[in-house]
Protein backbone atom coordinates (compact mmCIF):
# COMPACT_ATOMS: atom_id res chain seq x y z
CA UNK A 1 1.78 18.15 0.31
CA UNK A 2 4.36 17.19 -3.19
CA UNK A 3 4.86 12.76 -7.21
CA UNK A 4 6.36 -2.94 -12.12
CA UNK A 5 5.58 -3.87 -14.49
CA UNK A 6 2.31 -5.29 -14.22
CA UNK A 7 1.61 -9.34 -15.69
CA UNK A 8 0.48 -9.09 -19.15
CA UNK A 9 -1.32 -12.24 -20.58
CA UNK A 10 0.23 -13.19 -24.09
CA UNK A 11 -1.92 -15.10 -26.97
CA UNK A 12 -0.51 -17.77 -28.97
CA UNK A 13 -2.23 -19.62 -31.74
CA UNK A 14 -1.12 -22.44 -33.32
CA UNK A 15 -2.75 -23.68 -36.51
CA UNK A 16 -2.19 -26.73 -38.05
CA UNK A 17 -4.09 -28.39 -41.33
CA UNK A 18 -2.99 -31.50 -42.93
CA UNK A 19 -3.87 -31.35 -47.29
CA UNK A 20 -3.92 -34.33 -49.73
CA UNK A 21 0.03 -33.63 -50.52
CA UNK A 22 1.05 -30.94 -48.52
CA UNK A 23 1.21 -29.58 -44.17
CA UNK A 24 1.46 -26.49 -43.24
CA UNK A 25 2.16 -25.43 -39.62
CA UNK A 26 1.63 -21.67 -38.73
CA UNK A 27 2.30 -20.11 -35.00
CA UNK A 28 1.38 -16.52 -33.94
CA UNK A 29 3.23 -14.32 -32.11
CA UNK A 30 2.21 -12.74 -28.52
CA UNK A 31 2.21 -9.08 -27.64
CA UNK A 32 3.11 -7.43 -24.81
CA UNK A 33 2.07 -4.14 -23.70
CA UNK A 34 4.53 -2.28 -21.55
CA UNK A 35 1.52 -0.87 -18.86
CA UNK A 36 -1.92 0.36 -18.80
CA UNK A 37 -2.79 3.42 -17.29
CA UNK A 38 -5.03 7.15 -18.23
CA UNK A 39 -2.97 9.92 -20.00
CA UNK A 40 -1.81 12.07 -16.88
CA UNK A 41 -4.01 15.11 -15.98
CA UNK A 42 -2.11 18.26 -16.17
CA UNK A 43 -2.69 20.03 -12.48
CA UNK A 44 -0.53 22.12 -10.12
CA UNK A 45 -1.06 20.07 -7.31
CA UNK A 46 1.37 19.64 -4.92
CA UNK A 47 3.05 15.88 -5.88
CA UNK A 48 2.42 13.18 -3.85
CA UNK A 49 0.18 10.47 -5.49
CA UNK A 50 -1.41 9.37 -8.90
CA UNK A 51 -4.06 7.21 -10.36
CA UNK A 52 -4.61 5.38 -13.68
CA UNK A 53 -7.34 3.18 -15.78
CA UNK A 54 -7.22 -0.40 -15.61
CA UNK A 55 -5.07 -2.35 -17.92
CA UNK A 56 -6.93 -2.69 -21.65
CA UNK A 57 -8.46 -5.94 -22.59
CA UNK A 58 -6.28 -7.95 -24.83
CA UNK A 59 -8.58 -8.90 -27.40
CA UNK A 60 -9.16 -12.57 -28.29
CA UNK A 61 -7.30 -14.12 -31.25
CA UNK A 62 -9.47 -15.41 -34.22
CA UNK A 63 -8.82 -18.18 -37.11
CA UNK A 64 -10.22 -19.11 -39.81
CA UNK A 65 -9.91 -22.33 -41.77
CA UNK A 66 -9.81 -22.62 -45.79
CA UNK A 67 -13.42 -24.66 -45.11
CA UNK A 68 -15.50 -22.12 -43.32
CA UNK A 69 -15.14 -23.38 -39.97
CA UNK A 70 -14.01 -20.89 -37.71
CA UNK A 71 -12.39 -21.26 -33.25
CA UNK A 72 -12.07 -18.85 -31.04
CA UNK A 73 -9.43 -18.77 -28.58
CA UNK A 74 -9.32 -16.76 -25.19
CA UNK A 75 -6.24 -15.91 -23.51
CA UNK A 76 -6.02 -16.24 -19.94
CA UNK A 77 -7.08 -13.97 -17.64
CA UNK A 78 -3.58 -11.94 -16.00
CA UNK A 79 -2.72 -12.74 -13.01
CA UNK A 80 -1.27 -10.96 -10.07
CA UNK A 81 -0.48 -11.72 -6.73
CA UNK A 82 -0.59 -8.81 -3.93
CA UNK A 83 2.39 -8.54 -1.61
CA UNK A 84 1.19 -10.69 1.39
CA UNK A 85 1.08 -8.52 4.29
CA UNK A 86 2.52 -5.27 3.11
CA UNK A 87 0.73 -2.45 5.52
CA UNK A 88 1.62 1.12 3.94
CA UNK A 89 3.20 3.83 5.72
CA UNK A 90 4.16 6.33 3.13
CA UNK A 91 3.45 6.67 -1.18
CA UNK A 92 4.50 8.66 -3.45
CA UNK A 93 3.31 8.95 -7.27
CA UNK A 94 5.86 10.76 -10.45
CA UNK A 95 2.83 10.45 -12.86
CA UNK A 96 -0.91 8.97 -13.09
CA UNK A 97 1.20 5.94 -13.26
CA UNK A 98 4.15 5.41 -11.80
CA UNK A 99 4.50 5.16 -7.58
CA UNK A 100 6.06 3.51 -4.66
CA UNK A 101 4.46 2.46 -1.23
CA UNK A 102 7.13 2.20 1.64
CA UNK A 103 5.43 0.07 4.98
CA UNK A 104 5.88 -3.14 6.24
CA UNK A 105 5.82 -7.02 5.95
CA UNK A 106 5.54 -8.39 9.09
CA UNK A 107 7.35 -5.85 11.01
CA UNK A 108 10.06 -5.67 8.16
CA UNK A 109 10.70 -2.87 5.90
CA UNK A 110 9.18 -3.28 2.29
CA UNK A 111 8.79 -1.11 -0.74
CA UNK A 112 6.78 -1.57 -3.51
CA UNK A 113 6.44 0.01 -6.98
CA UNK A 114 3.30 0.39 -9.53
CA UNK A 115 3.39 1.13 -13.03
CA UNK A 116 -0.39 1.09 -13.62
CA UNK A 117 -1.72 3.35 -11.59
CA UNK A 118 -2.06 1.20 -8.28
CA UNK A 119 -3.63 -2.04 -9.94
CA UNK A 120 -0.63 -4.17 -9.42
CA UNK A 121 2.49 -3.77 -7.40
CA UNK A 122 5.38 -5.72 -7.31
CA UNK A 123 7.86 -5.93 -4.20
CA UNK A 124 11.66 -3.00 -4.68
CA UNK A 125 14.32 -4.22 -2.46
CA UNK A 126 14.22 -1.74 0.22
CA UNK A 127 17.59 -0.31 2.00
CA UNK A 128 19.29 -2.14 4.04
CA UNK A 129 17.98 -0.42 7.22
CA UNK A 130 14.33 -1.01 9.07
CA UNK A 131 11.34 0.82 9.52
CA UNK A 132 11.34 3.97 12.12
CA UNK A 133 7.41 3.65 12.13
CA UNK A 134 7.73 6.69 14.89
CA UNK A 135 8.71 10.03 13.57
CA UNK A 136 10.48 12.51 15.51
CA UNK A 137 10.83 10.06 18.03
CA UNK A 138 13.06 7.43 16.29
CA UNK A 139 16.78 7.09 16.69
CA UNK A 140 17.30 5.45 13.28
CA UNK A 141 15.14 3.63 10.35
CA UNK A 142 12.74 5.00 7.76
CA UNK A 143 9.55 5.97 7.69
CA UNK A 144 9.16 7.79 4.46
CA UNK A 145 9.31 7.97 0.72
CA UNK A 146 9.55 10.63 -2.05
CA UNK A 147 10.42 9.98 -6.06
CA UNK A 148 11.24 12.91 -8.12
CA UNK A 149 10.82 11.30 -11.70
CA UNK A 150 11.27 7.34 -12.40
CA UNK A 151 14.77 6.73 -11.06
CA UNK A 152 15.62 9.87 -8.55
CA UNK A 153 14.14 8.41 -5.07
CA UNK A 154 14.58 8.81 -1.58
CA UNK A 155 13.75 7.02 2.08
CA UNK A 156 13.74 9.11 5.41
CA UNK A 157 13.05 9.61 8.70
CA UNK A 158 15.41 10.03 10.95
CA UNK A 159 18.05 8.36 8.04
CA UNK A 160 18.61 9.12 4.59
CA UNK A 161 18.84 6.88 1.73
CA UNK A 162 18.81 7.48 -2.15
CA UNK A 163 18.66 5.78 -5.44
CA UNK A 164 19.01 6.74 -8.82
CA UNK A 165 17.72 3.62 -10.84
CA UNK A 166 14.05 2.99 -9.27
CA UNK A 167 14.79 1.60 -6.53
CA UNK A 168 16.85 -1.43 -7.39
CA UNK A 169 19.89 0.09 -5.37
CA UNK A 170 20.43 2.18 -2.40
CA UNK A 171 22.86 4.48 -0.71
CA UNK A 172 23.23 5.55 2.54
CA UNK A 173 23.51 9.82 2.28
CA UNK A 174 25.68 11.97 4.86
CA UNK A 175 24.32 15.37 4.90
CA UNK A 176 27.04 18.45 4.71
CA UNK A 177 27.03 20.85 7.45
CA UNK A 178 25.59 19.11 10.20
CA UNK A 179 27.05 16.32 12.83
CA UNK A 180 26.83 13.01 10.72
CA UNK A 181 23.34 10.90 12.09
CA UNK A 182 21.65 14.41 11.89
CA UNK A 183 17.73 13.15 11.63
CA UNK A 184 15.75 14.20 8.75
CA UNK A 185 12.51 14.79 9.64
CA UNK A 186 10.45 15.80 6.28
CA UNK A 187 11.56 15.52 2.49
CA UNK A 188 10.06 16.74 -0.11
CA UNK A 189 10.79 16.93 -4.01
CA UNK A 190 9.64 19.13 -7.30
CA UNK A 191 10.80 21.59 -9.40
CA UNK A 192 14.11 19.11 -10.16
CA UNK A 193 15.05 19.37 -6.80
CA UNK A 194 14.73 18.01 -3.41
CA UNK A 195 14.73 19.61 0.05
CA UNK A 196 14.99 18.58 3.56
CA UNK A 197 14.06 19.56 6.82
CA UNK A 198 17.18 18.21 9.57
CA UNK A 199 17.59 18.64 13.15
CA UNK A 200 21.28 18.94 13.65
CA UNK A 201 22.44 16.61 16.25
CA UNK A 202 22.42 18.68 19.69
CA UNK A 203 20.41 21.53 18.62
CA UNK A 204 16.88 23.13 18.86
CA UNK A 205 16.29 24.37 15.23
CA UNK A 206 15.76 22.64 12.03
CA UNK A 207 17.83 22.96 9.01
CA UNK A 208 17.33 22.93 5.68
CA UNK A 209 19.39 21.14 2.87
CA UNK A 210 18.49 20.76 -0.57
CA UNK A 211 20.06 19.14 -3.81
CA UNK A 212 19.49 18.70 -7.60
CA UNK A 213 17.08 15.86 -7.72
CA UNK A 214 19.53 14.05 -10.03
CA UNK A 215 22.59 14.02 -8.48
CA UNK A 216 23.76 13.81 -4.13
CA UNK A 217 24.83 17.53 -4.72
CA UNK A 218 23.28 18.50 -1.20
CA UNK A 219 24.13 22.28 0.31
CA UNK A 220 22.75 23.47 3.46
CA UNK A 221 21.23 26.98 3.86
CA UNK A 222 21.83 29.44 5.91
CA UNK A 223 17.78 29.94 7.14
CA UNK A 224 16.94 27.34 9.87
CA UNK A 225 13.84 27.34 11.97
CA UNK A 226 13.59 27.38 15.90
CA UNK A 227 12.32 23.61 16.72
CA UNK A 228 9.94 25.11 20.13
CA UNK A 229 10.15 23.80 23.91
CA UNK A 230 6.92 21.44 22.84
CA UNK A 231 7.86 17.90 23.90
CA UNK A 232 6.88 16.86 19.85
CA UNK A 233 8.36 18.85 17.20
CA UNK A 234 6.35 18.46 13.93
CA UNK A 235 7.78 19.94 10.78
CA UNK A 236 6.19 19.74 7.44
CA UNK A 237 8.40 20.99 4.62
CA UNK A 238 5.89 21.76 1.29
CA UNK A 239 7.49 21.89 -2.00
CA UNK A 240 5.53 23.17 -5.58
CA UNK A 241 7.35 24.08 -8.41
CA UNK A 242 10.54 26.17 -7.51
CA UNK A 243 8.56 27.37 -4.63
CA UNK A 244 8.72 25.99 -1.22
CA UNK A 245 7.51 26.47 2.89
CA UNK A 246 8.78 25.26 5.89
CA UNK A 247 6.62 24.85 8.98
CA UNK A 248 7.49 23.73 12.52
CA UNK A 249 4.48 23.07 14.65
CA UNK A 250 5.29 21.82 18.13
CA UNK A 251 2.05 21.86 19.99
CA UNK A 252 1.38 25.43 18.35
CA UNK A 253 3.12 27.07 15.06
CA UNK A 254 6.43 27.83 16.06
CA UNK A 255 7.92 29.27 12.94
CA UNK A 256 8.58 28.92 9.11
CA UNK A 257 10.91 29.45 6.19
CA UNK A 258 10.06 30.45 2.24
CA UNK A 259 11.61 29.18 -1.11
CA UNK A 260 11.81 31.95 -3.34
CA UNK A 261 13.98 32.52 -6.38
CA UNK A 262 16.67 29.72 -5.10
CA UNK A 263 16.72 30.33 -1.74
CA UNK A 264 15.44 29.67 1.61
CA UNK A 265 14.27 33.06 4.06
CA UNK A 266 12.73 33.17 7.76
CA UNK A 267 8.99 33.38 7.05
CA UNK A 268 5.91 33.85 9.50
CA UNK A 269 3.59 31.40 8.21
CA UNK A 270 -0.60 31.47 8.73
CA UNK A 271 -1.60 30.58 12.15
CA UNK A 272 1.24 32.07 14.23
CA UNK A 273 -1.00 33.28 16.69
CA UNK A 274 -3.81 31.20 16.39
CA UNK A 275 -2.88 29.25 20.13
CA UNK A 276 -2.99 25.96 18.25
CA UNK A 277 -0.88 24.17 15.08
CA UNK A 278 -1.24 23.98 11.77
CA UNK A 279 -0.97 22.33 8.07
CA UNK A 280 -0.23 23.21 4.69
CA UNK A 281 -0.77 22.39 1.10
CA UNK A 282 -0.03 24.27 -2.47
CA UNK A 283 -1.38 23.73 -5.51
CA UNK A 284 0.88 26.35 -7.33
CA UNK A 285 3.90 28.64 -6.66
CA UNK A 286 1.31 31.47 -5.25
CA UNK A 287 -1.78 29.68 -3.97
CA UNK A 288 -1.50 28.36 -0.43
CA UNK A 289 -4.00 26.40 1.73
CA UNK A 290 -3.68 26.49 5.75
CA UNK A 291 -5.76 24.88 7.91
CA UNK A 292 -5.21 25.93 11.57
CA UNK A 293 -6.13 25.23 15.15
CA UNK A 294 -7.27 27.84 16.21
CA UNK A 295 -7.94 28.34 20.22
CA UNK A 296 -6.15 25.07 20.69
CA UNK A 297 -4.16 25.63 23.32
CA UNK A 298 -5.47 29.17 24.07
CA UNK A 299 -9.52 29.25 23.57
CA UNK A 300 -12.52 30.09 24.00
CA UNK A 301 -13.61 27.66 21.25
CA UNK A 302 -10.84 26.39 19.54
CA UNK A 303 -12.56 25.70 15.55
CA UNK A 304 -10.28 23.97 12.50
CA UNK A 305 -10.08 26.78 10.65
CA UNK A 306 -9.20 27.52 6.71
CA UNK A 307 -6.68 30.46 4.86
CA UNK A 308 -6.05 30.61 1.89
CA UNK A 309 -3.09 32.82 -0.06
CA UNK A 310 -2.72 33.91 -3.54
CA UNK A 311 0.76 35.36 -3.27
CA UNK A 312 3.11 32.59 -1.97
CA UNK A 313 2.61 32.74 1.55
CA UNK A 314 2.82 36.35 1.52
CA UNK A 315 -0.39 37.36 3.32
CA UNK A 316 -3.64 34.71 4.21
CA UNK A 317 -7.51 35.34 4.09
CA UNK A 318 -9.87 33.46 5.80
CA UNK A 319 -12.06 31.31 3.90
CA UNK A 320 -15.99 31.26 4.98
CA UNK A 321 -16.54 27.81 6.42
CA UNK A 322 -14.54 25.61 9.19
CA UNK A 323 -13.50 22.02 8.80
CA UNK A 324 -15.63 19.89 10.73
CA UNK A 325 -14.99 19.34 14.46
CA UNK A 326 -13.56 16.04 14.12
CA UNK A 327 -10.26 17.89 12.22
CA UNK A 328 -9.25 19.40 15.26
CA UNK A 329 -5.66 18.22 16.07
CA UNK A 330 -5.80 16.17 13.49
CA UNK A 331 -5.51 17.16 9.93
CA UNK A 332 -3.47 16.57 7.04
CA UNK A 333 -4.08 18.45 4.01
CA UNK A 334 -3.51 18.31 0.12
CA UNK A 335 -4.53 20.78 -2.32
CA UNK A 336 -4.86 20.03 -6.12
CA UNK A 337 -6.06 22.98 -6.97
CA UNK A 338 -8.23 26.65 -5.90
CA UNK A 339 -10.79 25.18 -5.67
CA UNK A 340 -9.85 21.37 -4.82
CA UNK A 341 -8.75 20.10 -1.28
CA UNK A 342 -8.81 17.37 0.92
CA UNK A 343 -8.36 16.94 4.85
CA UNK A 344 -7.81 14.13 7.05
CA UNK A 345 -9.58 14.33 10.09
CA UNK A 346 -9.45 11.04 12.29
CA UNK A 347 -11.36 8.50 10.77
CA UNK A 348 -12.77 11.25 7.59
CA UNK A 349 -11.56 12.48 4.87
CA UNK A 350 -13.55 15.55 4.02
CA UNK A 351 -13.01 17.52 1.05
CA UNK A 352 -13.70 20.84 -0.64
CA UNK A 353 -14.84 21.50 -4.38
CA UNK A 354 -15.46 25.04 -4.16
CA UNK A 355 -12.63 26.90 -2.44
CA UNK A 356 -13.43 26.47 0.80
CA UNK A 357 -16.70 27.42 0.51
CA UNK A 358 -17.76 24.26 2.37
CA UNK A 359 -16.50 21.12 3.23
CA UNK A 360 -17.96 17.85 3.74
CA UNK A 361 -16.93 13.76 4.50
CA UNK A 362 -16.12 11.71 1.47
CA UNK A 363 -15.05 8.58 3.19
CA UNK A 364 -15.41 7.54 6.42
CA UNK A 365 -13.31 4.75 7.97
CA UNK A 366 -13.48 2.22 10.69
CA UNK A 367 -14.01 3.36 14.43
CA UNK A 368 -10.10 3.35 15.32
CA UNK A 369 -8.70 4.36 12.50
CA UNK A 370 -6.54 7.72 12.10
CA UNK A 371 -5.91 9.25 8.04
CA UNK A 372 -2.42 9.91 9.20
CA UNK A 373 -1.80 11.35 5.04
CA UNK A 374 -3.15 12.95 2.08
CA UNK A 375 -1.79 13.97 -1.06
CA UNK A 376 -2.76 14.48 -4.77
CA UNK A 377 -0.69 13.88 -8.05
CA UNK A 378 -3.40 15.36 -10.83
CA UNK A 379 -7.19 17.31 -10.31
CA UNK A 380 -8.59 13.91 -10.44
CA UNK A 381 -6.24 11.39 -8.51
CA UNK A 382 -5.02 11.23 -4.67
CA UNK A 383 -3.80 9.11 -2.37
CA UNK A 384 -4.43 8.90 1.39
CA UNK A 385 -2.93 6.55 4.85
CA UNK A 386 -5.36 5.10 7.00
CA UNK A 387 -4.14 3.77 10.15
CA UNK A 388 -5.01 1.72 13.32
CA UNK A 389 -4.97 3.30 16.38
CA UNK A 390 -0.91 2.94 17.83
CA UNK A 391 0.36 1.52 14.42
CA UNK A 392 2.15 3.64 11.73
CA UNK A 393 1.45 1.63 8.73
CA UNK A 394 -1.93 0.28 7.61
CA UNK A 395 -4.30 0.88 4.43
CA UNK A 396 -3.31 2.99 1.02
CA UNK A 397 -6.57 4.96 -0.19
CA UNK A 398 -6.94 5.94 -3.65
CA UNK A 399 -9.37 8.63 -5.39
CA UNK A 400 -9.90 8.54 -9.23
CA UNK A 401 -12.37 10.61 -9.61
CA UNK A 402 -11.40 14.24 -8.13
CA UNK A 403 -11.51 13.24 -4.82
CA UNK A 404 -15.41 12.24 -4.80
CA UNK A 405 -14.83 9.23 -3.15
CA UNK A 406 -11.94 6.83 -2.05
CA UNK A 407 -11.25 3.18 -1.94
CA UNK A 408 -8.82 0.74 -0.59
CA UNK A 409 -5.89 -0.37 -2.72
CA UNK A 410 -4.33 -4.13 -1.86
CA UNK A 411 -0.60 -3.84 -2.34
């Protein structure tokens, strides 16, 4: 559900012994270590989060004098200040890592980066716009963020803005084939490219555009996907590899579209008849994880309900056991691989580790609180949203350890 430089604390020594006939003065040098952070875990997760060790010790410097004696100095412990304020609305991860948070500082838009892994962050001048905080509902602002490698980024939601060099500098992006101001509603990037889902000003279907991830090369294809009569359209666009899906919920599934070989088709996706909405997640090209309503809207006993496909979205099969009751109307869903998934449902994340075979809570947050995202970047680190009740920014959530458990991370 698709990918600073943190203070480093230098030593310096100075040495100084007076002889009969001779000084000497002697100064050592300090080292700096560009980040800390684990070797990325190879996965086929869908990109959207990441996770790294904490910075190595920088060992104490030793000297020794010509008589024996011997003092030991300690550098000083790094320091880091978190970004006063900064409530997280969106985050995406390029490696284990390398991510940016888009949310808020008192009301304001904000952006920060990481280079270790989530330890430390340090504040990205954001575009010169303000935060949307509403979704489909917004008339202008941002509300989220995607970063295809270390300089290729993007903001959205209903606008569209872009860098190319990490976030230092932003441009405003005009879509081609639709009225200019055409929201974009869900963006997603892998593969080297980047696709997004945009309501055409003054019509009832979604389009979808997609570029190069290194260059504004944006074309618009000719597939689009009925929006629904619902009064809250929902699209999720999923991206894995040079595969991609499409899905328009709007109270129930309304319709899809497929990335295959380059280009976009009309696709039914899971759930079309279920009577209720649903979410996706891929953790390769061919294997697909739904999680559906199912009986929302048309009973007897509506039940959040799990498919799985092995051939791209092709054709689901129900996996044996339902997300707990809670998920209902609620989920978001990330896949990092067959056998590896995670749900948010209200206040819960629950998770998978055998296929679907059963799922279960692995964090539980405050009475009022909504996971409103989850995503993974490798088979052992993911990132989640936890909100307040009528808020759209609030806590980041990070797993390190397969999705076992999950913690709060201070921006």
């Amino acid at each position: 559900m698709t990918r600073m430089t943190a203070p480093r604390a230098g030593a310096r020594l100075v040495l100084c012994a007076v002889a009969a006939l001779a000084v000497a003065c002697g100064g050592a040098s300090s080292t700096r270590s560009p980040h800390g952070g684990a070797t990325p875990t190879p996965c086929s997760a869908s990109e959207s989060s990441g996770c790294a060790s904490a910075p190595a010790a920088i060992p104490s410097a030793s000297v020794t004098s010509s008589a024996t004696s011997s003092a030991t100095v300690s550098p000083a412990t790094p320091t880091w200040t978190p970004i006063a304020g900064f409530a997280a609305a969106s985050v995406t991860f390029v490696s284990s890592d390398d991510g940016w948070a888009l949310g808020t500082v008192g009301g304001a838009l904000a952006v920060a980066r990481t280079q270790d892994g989530g330890s430390t962050w340090t504040s990205v001048t954001p575009p010169p716009t303000h935060f949307s905080g509403q979704g489909v509902e917004a008339s202008s602002g941002v509300s989220g963020i995607r970063f295809a490698n270390t300089e290729d980024g993007w903001v959205f939601g209903p606008e569209l803005w872009a860098t190319q060099d990490g976030g230092s500098t932003w441009t405003e992006i005009s879509l081609p084939g639709v009225a200019a101001g055409s929201p974009v509603w869900s963006l997603e990037t892998s593969g080297g490219i980047v696709a997004a889902a945009v309501q055409a000003t003054g019509t009832a279907s979604l389009d979808i555009e997609t570029s190069p991830a290194g260059s504004s090369a944006w074309s618009l294809s000719p597939a689009s996907v009925e929006v629904g009569a619902g009064p809250i359209p929902s699209p999720q666009l999923v991206l894995q590899g040079s595969a991609g899906w499409l899905l328009e919920n709007d109270r129930t599934v309304v319709g899809g579209a497929r990335l295959q070989s380059g280009s976009w088709s009309s696709w039914t996706p899971a759930c079309s008849t279920a009577g209720g909405a649903a979410a996706l997640a891929a953790s390769s090209s061919q294997d697909l994880l739904a999680v559906c309503d199912v009986g929302a809207y048309t009973g007897p006993s509506p039940a959040e309900d799990a498919f799985v496909s092995t051939n791209g979205g092709a054709g689901f099969t129900g996996l044996p056991a339902s997300l707990p009751s809670g998920c209902q109307g609620s989920a978001t869903l990330a896949s990092a691989s067959s056998s590896l998934a995670a749900a948010g449902c209200g206040a819960e994340i629950v998770a998978t580790f055998n296929g679907g075979g059963s799922w279960a809570p692995v964090y539980s947050g405050a009475t009022g609180t909504s996971i409103v995202y989850v995503g993974f970047t490798t088979t052992t680190q993911g990132v989640a949203i936890a909100t307040a009740t009528g808020t759209a920014s609030g806590t980041l959530l990070m797993t390190r350890n397969g999705g076992e458990s999950w913690a709060a991370v201070t921006i």
